[in-house]
N, C-alpha and C. Protein backbone atom coordinates (compact mmCIF):
# COMPACT_ATOMS: atom_id res chain seq x y z
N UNK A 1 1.49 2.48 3.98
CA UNK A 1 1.91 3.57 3.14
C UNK A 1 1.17 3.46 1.81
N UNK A 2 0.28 4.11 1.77
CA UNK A 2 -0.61 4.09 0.48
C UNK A 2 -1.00 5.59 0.02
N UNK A 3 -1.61 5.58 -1.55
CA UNK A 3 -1.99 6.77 -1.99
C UNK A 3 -3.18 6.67 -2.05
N UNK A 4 -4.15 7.72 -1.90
CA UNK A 4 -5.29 7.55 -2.02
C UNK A 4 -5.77 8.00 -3.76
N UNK A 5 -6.43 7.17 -4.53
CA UNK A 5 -6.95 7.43 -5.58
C UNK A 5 -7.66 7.94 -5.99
N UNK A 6 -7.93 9.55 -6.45
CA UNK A 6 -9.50 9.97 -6.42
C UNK A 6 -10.00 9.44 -7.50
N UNK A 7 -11.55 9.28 -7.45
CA UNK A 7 -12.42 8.77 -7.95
C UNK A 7 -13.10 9.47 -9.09
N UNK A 8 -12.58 10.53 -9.28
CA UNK A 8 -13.35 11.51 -9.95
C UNK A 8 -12.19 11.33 -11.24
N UNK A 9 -12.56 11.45 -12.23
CA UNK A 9 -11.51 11.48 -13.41
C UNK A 9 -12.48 12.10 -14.51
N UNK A 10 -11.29 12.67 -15.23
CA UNK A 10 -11.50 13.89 -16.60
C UNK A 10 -11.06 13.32 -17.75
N UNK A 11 -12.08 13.82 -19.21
CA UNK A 11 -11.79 13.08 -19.94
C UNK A 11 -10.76 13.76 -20.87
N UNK A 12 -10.22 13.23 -21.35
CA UNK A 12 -8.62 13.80 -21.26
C UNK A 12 -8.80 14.80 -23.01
N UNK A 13 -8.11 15.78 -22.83
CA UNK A 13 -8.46 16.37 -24.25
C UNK A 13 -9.45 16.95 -24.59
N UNK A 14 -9.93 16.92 -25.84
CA UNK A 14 -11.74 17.85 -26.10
C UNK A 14 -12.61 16.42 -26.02
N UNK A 15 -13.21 16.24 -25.78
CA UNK A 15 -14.38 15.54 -25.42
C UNK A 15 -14.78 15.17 -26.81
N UNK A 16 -14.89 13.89 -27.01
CA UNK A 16 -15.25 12.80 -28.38
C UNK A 16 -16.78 14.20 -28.58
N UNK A 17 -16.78 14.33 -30.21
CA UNK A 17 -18.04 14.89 -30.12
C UNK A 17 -19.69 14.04 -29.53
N UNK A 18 -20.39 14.38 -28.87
CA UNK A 18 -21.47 13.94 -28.43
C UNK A 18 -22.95 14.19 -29.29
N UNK A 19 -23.16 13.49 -29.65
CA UNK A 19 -24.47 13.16 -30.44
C UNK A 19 -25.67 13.08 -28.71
N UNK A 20 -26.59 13.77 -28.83
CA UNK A 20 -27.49 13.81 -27.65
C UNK A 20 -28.21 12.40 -27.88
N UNK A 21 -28.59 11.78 -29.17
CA UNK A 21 -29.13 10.59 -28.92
C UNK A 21 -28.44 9.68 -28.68
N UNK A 22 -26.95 9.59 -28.73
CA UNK A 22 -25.91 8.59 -28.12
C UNK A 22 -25.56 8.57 -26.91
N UNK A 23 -25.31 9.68 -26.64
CA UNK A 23 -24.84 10.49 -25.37
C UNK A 23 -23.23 10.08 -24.65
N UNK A 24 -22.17 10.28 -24.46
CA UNK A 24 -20.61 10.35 -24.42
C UNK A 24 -20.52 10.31 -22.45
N UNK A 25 -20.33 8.88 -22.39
CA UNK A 25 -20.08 8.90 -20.58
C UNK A 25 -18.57 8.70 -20.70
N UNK A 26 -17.69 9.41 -19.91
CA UNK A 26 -16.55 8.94 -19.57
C UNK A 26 -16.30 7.73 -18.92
N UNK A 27 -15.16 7.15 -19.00
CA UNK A 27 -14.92 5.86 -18.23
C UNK A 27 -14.67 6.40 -16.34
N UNK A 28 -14.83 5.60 -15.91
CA UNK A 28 -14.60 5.72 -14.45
C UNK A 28 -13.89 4.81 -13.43
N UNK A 29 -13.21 5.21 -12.32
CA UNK A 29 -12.68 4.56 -11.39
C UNK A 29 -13.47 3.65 -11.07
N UNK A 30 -13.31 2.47 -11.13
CA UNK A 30 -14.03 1.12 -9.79
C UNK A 30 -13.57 1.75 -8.52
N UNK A 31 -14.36 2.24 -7.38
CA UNK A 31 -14.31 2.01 -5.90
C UNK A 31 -13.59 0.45 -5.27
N UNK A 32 -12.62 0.30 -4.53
CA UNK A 32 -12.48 -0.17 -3.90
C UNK A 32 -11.09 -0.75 -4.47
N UNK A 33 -10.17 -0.32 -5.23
CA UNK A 33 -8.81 -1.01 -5.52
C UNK A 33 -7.79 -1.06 -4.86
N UNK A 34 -7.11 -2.44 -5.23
CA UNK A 34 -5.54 -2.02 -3.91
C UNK A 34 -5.38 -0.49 -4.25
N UNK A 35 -4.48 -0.05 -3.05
CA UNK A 35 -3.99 1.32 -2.76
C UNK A 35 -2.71 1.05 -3.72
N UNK A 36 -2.29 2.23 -4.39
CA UNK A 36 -0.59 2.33 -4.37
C UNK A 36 0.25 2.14 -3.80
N UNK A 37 1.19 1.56 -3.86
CA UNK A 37 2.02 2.14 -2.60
C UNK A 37 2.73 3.41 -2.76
N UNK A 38 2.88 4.11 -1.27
CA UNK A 38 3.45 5.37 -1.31
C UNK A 38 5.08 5.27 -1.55
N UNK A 39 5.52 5.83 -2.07
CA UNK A 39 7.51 5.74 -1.99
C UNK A 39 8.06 5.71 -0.71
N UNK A 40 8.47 4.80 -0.05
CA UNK A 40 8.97 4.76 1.51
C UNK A 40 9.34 6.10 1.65
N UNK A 41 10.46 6.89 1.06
CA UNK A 41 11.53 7.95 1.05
C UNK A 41 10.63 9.26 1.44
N UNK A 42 9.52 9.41 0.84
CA UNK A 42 8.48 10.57 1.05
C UNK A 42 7.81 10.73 2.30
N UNK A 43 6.95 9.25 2.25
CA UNK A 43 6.23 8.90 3.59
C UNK A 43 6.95 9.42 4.72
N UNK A 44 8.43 8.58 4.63
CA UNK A 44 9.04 9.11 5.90
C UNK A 44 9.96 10.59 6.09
N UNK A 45 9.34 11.14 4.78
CA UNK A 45 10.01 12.40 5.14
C UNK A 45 8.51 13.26 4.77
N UNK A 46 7.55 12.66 5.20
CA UNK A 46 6.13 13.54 5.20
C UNK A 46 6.13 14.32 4.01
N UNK A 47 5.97 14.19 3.07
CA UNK A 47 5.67 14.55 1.39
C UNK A 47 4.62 14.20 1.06
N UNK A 48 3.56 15.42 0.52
CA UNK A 48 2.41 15.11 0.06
C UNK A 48 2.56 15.20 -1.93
N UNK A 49 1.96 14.65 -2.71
CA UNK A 49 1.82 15.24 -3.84
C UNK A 49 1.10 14.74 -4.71
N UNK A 50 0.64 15.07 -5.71
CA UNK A 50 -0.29 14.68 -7.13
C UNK A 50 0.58 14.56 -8.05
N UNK A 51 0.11 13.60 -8.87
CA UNK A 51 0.60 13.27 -10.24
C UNK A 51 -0.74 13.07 -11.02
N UNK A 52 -0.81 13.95 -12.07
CA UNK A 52 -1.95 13.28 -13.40
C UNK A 52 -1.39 12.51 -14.33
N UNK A 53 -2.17 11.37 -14.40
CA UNK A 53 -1.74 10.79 -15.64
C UNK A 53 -3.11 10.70 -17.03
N UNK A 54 -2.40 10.43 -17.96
CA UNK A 54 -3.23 10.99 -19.15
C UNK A 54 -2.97 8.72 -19.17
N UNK A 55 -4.15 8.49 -19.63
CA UNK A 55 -3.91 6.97 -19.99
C UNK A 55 -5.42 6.41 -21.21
N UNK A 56 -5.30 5.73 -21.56
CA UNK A 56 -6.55 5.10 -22.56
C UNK A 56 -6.95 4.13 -22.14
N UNK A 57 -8.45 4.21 -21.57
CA UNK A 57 -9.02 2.85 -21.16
C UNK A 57 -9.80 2.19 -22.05
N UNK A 58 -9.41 0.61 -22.21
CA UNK A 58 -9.99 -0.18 -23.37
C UNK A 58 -11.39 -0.26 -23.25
N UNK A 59 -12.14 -0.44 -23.93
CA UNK A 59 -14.01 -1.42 -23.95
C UNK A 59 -14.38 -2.18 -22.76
N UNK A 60 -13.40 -2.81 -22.61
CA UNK A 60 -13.18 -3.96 -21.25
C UNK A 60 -13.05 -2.90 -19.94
N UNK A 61 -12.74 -2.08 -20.22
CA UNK A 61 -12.27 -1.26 -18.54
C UNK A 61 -10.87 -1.15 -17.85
N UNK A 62 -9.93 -1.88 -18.88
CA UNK A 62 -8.62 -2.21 -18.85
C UNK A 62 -7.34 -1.02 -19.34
N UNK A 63 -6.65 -0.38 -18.49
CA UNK A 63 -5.96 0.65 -18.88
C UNK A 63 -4.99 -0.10 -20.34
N UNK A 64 -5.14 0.40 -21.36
CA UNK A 64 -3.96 0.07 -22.37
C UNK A 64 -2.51 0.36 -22.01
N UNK A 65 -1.63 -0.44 -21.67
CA UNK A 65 -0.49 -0.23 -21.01
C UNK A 65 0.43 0.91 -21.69
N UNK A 66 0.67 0.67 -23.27
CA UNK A 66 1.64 1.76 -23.67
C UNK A 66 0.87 3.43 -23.99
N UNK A 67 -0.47 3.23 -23.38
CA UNK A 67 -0.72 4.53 -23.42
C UNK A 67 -0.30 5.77 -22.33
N UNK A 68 -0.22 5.10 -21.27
CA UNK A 68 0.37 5.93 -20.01
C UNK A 68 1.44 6.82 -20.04
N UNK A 69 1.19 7.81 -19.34
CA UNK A 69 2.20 8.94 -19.44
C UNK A 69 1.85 10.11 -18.68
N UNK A 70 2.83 10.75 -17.84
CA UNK A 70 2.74 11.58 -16.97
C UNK A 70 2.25 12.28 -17.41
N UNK A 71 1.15 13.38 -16.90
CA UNK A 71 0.47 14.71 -18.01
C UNK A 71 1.12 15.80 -17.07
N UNK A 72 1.44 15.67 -15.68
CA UNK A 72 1.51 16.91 -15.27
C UNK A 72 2.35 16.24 -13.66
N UNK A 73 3.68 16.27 -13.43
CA UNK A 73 4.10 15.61 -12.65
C UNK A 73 4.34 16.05 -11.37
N UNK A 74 4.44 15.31 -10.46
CA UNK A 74 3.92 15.73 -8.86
C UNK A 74 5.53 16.92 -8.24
N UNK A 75 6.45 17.09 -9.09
CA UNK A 75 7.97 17.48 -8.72
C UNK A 75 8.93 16.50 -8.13
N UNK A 76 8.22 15.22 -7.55
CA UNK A 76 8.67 14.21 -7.14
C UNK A 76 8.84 13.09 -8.00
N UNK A 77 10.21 12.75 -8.63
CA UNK A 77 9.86 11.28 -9.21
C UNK A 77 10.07 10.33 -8.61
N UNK A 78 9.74 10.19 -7.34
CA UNK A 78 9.45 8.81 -6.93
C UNK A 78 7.85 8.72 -7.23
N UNK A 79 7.46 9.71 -6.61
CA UNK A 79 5.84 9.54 -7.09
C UNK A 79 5.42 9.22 -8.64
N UNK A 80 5.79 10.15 -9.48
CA UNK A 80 5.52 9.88 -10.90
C UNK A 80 5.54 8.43 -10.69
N UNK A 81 6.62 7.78 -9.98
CA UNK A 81 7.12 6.92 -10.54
C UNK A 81 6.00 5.71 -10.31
N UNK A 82 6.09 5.57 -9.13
CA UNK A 82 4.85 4.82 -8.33
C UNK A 82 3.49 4.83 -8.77
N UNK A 83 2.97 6.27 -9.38
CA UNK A 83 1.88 6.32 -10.46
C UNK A 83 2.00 5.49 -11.52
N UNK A 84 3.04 5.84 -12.44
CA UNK A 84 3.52 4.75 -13.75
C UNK A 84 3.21 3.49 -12.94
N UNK A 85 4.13 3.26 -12.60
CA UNK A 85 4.05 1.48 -12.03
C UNK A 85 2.59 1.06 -12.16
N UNK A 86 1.70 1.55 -11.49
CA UNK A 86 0.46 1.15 -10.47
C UNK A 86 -0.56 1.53 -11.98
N UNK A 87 -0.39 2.10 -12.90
CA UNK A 87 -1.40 2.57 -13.96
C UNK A 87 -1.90 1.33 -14.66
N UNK A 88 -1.23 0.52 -15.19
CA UNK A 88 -1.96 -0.62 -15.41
C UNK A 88 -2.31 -1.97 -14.00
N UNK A 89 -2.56 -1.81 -13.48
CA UNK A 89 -3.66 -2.35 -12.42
C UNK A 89 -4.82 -1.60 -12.29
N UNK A 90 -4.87 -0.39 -12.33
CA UNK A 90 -6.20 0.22 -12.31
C UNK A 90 -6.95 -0.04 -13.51
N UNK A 91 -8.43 -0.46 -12.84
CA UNK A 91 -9.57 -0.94 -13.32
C UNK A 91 -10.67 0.54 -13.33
N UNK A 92 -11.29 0.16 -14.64
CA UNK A 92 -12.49 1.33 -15.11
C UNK A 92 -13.38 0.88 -15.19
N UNK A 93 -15.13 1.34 -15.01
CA UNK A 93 -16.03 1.32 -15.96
C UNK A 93 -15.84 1.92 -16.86
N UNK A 94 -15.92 1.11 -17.89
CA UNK A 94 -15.45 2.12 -19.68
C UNK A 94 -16.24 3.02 -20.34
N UNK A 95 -15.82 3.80 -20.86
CA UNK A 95 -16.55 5.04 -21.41
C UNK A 95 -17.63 4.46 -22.10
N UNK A 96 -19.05 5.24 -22.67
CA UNK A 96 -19.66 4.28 -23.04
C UNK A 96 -20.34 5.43 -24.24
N UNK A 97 -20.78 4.80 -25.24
CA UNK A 97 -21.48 5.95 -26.26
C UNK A 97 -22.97 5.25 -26.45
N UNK A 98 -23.66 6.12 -26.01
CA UNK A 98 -25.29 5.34 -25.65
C UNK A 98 -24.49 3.94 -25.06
N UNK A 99 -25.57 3.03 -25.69
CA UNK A 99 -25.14 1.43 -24.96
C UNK A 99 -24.00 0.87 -25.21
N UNK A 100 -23.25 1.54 -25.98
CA UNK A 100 -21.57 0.94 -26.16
C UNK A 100 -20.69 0.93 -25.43
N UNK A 101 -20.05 0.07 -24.64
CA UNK A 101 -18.40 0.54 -24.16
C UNK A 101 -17.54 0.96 -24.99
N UNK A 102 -16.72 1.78 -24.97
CA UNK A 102 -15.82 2.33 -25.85
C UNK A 102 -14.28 2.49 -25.52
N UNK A 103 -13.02 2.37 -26.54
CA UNK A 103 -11.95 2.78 -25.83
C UNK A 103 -12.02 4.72 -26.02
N UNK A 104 -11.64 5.04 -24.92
CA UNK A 104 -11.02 5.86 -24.53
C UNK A 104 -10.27 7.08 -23.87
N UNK A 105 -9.49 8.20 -24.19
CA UNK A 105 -8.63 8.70 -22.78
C UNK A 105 -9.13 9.01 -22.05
N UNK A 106 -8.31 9.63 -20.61
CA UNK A 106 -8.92 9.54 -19.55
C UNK A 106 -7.65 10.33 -18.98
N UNK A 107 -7.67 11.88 -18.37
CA UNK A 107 -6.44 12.11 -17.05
C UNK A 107 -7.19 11.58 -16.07
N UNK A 108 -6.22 11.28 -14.85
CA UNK A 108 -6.77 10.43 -13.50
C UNK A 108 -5.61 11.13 -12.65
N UNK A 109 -6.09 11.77 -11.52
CA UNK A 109 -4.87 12.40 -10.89
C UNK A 109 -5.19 11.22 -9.73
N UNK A 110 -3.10 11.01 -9.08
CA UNK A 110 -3.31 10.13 -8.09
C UNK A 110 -2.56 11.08 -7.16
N UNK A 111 -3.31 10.90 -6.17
CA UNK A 111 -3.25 11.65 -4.83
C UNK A 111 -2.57 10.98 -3.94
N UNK A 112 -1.07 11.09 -3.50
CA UNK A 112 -0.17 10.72 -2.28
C UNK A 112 -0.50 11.75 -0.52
N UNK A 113 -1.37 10.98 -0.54
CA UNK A 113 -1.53 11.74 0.72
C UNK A 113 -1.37 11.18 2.00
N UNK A 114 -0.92 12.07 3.42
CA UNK A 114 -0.38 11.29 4.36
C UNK A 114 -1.71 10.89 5.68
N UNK A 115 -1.47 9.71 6.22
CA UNK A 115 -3.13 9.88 7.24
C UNK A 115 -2.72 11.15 8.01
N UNK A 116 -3.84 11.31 8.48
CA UNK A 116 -4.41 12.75 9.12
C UNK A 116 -3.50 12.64 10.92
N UNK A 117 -2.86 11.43 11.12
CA UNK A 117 -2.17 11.60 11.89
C UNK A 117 -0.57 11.97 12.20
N UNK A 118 -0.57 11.37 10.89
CA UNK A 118 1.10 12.24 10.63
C UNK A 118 1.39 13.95 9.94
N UNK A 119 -0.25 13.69 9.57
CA UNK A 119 -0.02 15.38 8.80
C UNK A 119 -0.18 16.51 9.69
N UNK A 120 -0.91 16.18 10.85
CA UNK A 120 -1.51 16.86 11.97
C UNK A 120 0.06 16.69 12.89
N UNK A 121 0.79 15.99 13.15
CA UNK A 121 1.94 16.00 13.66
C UNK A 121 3.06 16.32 12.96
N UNK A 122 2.86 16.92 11.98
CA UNK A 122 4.10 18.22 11.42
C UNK A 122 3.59 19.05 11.07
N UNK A 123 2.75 19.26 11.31
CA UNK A 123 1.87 21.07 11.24
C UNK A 123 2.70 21.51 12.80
N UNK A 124 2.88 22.74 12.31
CA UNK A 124 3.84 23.79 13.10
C UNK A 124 2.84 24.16 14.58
């Protein structure tokens, strides 16, 4: 029972102004992290959903823990919830300004989705 994490993340807010000779990379997902776990209660009642979270990733690549916070919640709080939990374990490449790592925000939507064999077996 896991969520799948997309990899793609937005930088949260208006965008740090960008100087073209610095140039403004957002921070990014590392490929390959434990999964979430999914909320037993959903899984087994086949519930799909998204949660964004708005969070600040440090220089290091390290989510700052008291920055986290739901931006836009899945209607489910078990999920929110399971997002919160799981937000500081996720690992970044950190935003970077020209050759600098830098702290900061980041929405990251986490995707609860079911394998393609249980979703295909409650389709009507």
């Amino acid at each position: 029972m896991i969520a799948s994490f997309l990899l793609l993340a937005a930088c949260a807010g208006d965008p740090p102004p960008t100087d073209p000779a610095e140039g403004f990379v957002p921070a990014v997902p590392i490929e390959g992290q434990d999964p979430i776990p999914y909320p037993a209660e959903l899984f087994s009642g086949r519930v799909e959903g998204e949660v964004m979270l708005y969070l600040v990733v440090d220089s290091t690549g390290s989510v700052i823990r008291d920055s986290t916070r739901v931006e836009s919640s899945s209607g489910h709080n078990a999920f929110d919830a399971a997002a919160l939990q799981a937000a500081p374990t996720l690992r970044f490449t950190p935003a970077r300004r020209g050759d600098t790592a830098i702290t900061a925000p980041i929405k990251v939507p986490i995707r609860f989705t079911l394998p393609d064999s249980l979703r295909d077996a409650s389709a009507p």
